[in-house]
C-alpha atoms as a PDB file:
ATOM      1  CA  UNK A   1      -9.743  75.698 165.137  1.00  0.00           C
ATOM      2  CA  UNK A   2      -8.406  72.253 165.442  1.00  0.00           C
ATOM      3  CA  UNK A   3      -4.931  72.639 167.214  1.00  0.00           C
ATOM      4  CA  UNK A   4      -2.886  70.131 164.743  1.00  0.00           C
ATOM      5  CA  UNK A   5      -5.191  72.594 162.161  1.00  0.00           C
ATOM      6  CA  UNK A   6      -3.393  75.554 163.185  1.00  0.00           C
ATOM      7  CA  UNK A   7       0.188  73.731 162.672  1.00  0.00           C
ATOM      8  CA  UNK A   8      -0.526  72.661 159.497  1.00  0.00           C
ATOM      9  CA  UNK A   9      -1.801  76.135 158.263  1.00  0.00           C
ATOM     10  CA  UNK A  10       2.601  76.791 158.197  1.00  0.00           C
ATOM     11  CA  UNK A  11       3.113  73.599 155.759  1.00  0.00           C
ATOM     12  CA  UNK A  12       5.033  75.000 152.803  1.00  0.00           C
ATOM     13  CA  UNK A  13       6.002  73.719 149.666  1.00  0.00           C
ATOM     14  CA  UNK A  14       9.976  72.224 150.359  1.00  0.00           C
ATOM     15  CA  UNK A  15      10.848  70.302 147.070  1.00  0.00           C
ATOM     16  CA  UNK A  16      10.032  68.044 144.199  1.00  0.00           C
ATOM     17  CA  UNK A  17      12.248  64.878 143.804  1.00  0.00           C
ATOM     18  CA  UNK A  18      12.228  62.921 140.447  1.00  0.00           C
ATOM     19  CA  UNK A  19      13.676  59.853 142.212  1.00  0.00           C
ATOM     20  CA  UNK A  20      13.723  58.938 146.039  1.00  0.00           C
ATOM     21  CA  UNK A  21      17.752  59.234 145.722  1.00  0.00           C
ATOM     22  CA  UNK A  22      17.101  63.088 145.267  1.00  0.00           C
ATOM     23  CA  UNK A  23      14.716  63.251 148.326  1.00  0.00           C
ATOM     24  CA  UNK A  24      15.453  65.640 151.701  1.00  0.00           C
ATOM     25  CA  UNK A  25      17.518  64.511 154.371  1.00  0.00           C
ATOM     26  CA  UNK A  26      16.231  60.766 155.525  1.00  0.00           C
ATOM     27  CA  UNK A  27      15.639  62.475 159.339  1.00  0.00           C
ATOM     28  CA  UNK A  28      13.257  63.735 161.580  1.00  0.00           C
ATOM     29  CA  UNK A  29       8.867  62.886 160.824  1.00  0.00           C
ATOM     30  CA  UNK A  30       7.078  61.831 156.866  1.00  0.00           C
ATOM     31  CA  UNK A  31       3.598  61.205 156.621  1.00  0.00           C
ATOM     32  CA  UNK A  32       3.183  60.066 152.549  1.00  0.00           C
ATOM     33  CA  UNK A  33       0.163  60.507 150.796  1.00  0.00           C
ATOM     34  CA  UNK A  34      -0.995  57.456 148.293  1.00  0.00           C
ATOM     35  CA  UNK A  35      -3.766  57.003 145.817  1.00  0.00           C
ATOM     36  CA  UNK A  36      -4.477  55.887 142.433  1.00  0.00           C
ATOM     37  CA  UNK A  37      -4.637  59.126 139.783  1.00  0.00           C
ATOM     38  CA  UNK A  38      -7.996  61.380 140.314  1.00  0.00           C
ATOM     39  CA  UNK A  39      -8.017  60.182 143.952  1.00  0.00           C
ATOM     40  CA  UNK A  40      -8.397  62.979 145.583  1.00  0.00           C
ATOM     41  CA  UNK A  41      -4.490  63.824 147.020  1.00  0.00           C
ATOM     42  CA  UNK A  42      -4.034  67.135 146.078  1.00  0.00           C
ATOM     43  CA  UNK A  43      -7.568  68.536 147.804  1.00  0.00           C
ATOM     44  CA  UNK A  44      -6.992  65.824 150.553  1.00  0.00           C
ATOM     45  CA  UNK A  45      -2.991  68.088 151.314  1.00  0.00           C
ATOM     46  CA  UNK A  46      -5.164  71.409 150.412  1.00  0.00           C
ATOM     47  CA  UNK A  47      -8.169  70.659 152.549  1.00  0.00           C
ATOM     48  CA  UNK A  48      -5.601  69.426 155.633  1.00  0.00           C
ATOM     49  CA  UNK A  49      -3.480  72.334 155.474  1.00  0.00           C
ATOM     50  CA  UNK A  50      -6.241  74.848 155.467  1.00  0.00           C
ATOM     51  CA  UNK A  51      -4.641  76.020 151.896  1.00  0.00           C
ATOM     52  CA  UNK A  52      -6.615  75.914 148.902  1.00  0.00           C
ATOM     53  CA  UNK A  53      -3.504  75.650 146.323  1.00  0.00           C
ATOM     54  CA  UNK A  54      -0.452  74.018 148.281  1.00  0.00           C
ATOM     55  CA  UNK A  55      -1.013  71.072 146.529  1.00  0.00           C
ATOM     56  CA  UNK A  56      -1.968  71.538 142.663  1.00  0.00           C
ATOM     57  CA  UNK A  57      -5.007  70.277 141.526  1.00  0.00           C
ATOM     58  CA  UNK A  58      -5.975  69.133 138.419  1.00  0.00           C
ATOM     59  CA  UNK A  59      -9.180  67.572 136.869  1.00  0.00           C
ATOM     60  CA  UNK A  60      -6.690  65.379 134.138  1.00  0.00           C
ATOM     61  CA  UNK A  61      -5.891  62.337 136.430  1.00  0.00           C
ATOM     62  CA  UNK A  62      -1.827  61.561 136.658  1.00  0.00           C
ATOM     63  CA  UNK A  63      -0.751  65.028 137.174  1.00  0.00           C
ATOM     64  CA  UNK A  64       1.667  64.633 139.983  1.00  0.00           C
ATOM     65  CA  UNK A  65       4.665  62.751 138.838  1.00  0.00           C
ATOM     66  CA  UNK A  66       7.010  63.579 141.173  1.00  0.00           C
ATOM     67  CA  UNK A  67       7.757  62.618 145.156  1.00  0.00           C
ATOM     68  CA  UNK A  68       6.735  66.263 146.218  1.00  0.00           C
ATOM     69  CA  UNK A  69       7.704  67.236 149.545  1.00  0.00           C
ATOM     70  CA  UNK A  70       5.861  69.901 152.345  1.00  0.00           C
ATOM     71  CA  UNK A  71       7.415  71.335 155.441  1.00  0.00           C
ATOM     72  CA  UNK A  72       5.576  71.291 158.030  1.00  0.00           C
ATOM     73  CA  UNK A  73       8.654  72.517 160.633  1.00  0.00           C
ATOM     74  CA  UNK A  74      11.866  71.666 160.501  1.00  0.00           C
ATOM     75  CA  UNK A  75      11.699  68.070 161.460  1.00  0.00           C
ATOM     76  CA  UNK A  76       7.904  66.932 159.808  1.00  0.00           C
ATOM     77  CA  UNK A  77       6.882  66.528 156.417  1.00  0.00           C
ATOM     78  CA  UNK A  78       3.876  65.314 154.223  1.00  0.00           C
ATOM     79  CA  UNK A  79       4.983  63.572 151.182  1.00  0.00           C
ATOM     80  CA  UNK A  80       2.319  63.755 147.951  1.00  0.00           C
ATOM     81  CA  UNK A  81       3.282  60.611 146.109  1.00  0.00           C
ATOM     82  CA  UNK A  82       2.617  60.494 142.311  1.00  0.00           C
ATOM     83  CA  UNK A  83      -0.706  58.793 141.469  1.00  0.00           C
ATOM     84  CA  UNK A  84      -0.720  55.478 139.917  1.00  0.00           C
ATOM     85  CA  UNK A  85      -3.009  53.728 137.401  1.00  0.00           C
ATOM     86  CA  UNK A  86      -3.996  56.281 134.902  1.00  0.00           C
ATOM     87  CA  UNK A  87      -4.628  54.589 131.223  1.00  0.00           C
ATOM     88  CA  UNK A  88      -3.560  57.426 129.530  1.00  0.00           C
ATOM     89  CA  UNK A  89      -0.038  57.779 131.340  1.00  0.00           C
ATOM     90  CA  UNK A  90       2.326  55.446 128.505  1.00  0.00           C
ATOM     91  CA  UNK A  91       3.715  52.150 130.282  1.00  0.00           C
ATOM     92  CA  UNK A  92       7.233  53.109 130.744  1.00  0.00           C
ATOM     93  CA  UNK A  93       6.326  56.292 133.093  1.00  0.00           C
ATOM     94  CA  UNK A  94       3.698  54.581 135.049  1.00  0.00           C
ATOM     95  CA  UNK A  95       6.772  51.369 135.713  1.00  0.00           C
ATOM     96  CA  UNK A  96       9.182  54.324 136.361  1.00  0.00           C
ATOM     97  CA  UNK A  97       6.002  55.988 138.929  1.00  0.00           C
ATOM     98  CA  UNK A  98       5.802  53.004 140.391  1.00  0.00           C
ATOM     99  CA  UNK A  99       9.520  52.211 140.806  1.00  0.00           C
ATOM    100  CA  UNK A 100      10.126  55.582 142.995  1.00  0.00           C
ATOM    101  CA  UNK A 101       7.048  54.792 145.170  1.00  0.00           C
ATOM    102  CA  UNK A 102       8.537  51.857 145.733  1.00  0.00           C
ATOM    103  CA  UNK A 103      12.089  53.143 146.410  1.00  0.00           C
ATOM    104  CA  UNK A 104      10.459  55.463 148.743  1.00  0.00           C
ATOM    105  CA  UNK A 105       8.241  53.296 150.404  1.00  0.00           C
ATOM    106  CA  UNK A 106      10.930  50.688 151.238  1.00  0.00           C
ATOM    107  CA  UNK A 107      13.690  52.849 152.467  1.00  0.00           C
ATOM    108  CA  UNK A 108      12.724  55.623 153.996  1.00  0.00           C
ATOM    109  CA  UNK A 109      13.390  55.519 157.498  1.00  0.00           C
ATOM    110  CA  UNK A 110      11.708  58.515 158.523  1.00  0.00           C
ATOM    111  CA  UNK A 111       8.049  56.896 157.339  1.00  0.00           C
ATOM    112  CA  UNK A 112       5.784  56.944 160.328  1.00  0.00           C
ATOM    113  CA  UNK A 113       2.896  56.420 158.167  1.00  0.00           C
ATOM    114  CA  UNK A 114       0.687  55.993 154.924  1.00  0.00           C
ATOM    115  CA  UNK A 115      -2.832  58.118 154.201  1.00  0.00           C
ATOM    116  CA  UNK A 116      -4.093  56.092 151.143  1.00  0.00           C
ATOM    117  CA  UNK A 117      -6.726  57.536 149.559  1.00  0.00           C
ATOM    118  CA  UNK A 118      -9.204  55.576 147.723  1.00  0.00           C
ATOM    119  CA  UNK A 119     -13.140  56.862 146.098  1.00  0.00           C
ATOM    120  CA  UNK A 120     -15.719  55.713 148.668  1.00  0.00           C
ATOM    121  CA  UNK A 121     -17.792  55.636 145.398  1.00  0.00           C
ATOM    122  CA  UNK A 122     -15.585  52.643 143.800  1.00  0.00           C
ATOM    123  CA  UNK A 123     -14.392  49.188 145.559  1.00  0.00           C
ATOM    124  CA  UNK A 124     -10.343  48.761 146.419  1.00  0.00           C
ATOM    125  CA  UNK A 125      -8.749  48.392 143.487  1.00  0.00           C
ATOM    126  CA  UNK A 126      -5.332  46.456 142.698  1.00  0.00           C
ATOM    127  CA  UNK A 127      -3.215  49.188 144.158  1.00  0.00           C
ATOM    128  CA  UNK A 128      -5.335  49.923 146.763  1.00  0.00           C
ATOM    129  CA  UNK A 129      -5.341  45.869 148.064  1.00  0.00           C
ATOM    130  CA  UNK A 130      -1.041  46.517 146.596  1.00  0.00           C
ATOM    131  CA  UNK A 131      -0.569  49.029 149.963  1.00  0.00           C
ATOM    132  CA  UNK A 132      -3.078  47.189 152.239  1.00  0.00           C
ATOM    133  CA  UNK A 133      -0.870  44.333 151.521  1.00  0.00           C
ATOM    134  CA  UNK A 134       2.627  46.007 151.636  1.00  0.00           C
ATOM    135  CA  UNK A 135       1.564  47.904 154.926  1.00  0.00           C
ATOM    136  CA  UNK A 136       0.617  44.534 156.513  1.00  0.00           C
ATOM    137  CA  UNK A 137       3.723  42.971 155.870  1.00  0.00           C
ATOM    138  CA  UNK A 138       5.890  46.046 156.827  1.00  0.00           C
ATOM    139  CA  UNK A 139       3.699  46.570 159.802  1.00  0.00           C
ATOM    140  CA  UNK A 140       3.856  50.029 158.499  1.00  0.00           C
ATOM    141  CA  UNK A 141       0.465  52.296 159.443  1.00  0.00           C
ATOM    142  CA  UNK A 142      -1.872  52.986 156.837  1.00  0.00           C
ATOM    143  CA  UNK A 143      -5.124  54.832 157.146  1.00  0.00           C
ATOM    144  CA  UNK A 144      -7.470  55.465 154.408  1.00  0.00           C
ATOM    145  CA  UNK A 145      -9.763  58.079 153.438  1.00  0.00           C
ATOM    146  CA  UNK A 146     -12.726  57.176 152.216  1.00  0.00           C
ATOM    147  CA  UNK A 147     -12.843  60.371 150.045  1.00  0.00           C
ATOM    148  CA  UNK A 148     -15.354  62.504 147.495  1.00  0.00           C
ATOM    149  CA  UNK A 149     -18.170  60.938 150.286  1.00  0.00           C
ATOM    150  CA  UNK A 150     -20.113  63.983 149.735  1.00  0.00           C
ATOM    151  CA  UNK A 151     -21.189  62.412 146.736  1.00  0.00           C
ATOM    152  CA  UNK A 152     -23.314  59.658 148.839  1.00  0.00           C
ATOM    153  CA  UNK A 153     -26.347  60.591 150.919  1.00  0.00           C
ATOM    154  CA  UNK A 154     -25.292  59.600 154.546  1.00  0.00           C
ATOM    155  CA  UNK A 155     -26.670  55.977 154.803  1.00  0.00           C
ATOM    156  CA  UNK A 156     -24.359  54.781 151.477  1.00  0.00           C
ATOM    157  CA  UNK A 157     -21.295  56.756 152.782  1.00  0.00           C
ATOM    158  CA  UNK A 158     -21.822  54.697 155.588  1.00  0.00           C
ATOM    159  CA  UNK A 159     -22.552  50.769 154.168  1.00  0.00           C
ATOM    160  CA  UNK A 160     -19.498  51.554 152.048  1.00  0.00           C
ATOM    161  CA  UNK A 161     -18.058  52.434 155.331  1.00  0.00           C
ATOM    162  CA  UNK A 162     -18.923  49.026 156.488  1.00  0.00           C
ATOM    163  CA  UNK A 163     -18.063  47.540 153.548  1.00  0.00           C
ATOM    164  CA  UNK A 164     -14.669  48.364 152.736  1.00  0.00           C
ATOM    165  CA  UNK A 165     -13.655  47.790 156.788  1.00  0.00           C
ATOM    166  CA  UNK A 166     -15.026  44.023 156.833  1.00  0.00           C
ATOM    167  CA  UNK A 167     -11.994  42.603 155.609  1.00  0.00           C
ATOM    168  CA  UNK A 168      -9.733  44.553 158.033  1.00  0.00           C
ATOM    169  CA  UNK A 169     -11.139  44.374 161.115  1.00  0.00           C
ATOM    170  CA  UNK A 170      -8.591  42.425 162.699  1.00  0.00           C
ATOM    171  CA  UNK A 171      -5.680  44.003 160.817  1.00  0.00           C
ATOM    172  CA  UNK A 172      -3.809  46.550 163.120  1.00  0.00           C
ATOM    173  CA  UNK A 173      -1.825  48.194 161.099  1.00  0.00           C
ATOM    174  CA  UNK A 174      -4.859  49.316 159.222  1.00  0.00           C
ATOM    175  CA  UNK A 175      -7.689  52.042 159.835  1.00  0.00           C
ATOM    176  CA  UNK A 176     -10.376  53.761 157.289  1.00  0.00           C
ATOM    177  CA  UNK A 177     -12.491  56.599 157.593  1.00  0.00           C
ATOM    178  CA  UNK A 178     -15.120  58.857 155.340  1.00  0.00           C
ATOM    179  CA  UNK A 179     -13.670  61.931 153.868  1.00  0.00           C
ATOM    180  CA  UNK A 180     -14.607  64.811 151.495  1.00  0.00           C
ATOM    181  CA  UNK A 181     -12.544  67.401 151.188  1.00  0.00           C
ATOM    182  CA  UNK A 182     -15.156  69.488 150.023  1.00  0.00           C
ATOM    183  CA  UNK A 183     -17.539  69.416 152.974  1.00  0.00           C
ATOM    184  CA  UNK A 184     -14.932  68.946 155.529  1.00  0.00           C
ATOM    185  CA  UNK A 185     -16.647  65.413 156.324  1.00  0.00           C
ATOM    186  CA  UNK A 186     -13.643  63.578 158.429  1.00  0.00           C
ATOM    187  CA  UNK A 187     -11.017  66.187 158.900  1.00  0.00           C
ATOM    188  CA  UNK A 188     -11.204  66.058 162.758  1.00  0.00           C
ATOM    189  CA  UNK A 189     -10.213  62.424 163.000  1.00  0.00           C
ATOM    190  CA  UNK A 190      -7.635  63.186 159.955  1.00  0.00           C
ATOM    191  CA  UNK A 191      -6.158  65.523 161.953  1.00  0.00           C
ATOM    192  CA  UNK A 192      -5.974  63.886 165.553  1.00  0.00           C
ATOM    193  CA  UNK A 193      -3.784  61.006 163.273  1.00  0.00           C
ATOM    194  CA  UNK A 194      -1.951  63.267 161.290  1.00  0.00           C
ATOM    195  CA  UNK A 195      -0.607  64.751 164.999  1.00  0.00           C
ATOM    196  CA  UNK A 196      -0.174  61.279 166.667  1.00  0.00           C
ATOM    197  CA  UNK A 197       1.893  60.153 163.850  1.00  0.00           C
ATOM    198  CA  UNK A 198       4.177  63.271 163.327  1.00  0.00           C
ATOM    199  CA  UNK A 199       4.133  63.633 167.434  1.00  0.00           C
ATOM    200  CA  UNK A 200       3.001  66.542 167.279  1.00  0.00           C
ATOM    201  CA  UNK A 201       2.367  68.156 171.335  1.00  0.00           C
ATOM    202  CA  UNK A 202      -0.296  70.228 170.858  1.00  0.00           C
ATOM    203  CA  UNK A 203      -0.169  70.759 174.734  1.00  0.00           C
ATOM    204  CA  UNK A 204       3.133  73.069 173.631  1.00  0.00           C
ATOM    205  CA  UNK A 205       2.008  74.115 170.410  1.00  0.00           C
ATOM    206  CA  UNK A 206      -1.323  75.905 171.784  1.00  0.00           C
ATOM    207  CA  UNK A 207      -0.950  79.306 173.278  1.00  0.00           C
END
């Protein structure tokens, strides 16, 4: 098993927080989870964790509608971020979704980085280019997940590949990658980043 694997197998659920104000103690490691609604977040945190109902899952898109929190130890955290963009979510809730990922985003100094999660299947769409943008300004890392590519025989999971990285070559802050959290396609190089970014020593971890 992949070492940062075996860590993540103790994730836990910690808490739910309706607004960032109401969030854990700003210290230690975050990693947050983004996506528009029916992304994939919820099997992404499952598939990660080696759980198969830490995060819940849903097939009605806009489920998650709080800032739900994970231990991973005592200092790191994964953060599943509510998803944005569903039509059938009423305008006030998805401005009052989009307020607390804001709030969150902006302020919380324990950030180290941003998994966005986008369908390899569909191009960016406006919140998608939203937190390319945002993370480029911030100079905050993002890395996306190309997810559900199980869907696309090999050589279109790949030209989307292409695709969607064309425009970001020469961004730094930014990295993409296939991922189906149904195959396992990508979890690997998920979890090498996942460890980098919480700083996680696997050289002390490992028996």
């Amino acid at each position: 098993m992949h070492p940062i694997a075996r860590i993540l197998q103790q994730t836990q659920f910690l808490t739910s927080a309706p607004t960032p104000q109401l969030a854990p103690p700003d210290v230690g490691y975050e990693i947050a989870f983004a996506g528009r609604s029916n992304a994939g977040k919820s099997s992404a945190l499952n598939r990660l964790t080696s759980q198969k109902s830490l995060a819940r899952t849903s097939k009605t898109p806009g489920r998650t509608q709080l800032l739900n929190f994970f231990s991973v130890d005592d200092e790191r955290r994964l953060v599943d971020l509510p998803g944005y963009g569903y039509a059938k979510v009423g305008q006030q809730m998805r401005q009052s979704w989009q307020k607390n990922i804001d709030g969150y985003l902006a302020k919380r100094e324990c950030l180290r980085g941003i998994i966005l999660l986008t369908d390899v299947r569909h191009p960016f769409k406006e919140f998608d280019e939203m937190m390319v943008d945002w993370a480029t300004q911030t100079q905050m890392p993002l890395h996306i997940l190309l997810t559900k590519a199980d869907k696309l025989s090999y050589g279109a999971a790949k030209s989307a590949l292409h695709k969607a990285q064309a425009p970001l070559l020469n961004n730094p802050f930014i990295t993409l990658q296939l991922f189906s959290a149904t195959s396992g396609l990508g979890t690997d190089d998920a979890w090498d980043l996942i460890g980098n970014w919480l700083d996680i020593d696997t050289a002390v971890t490992e028996d």
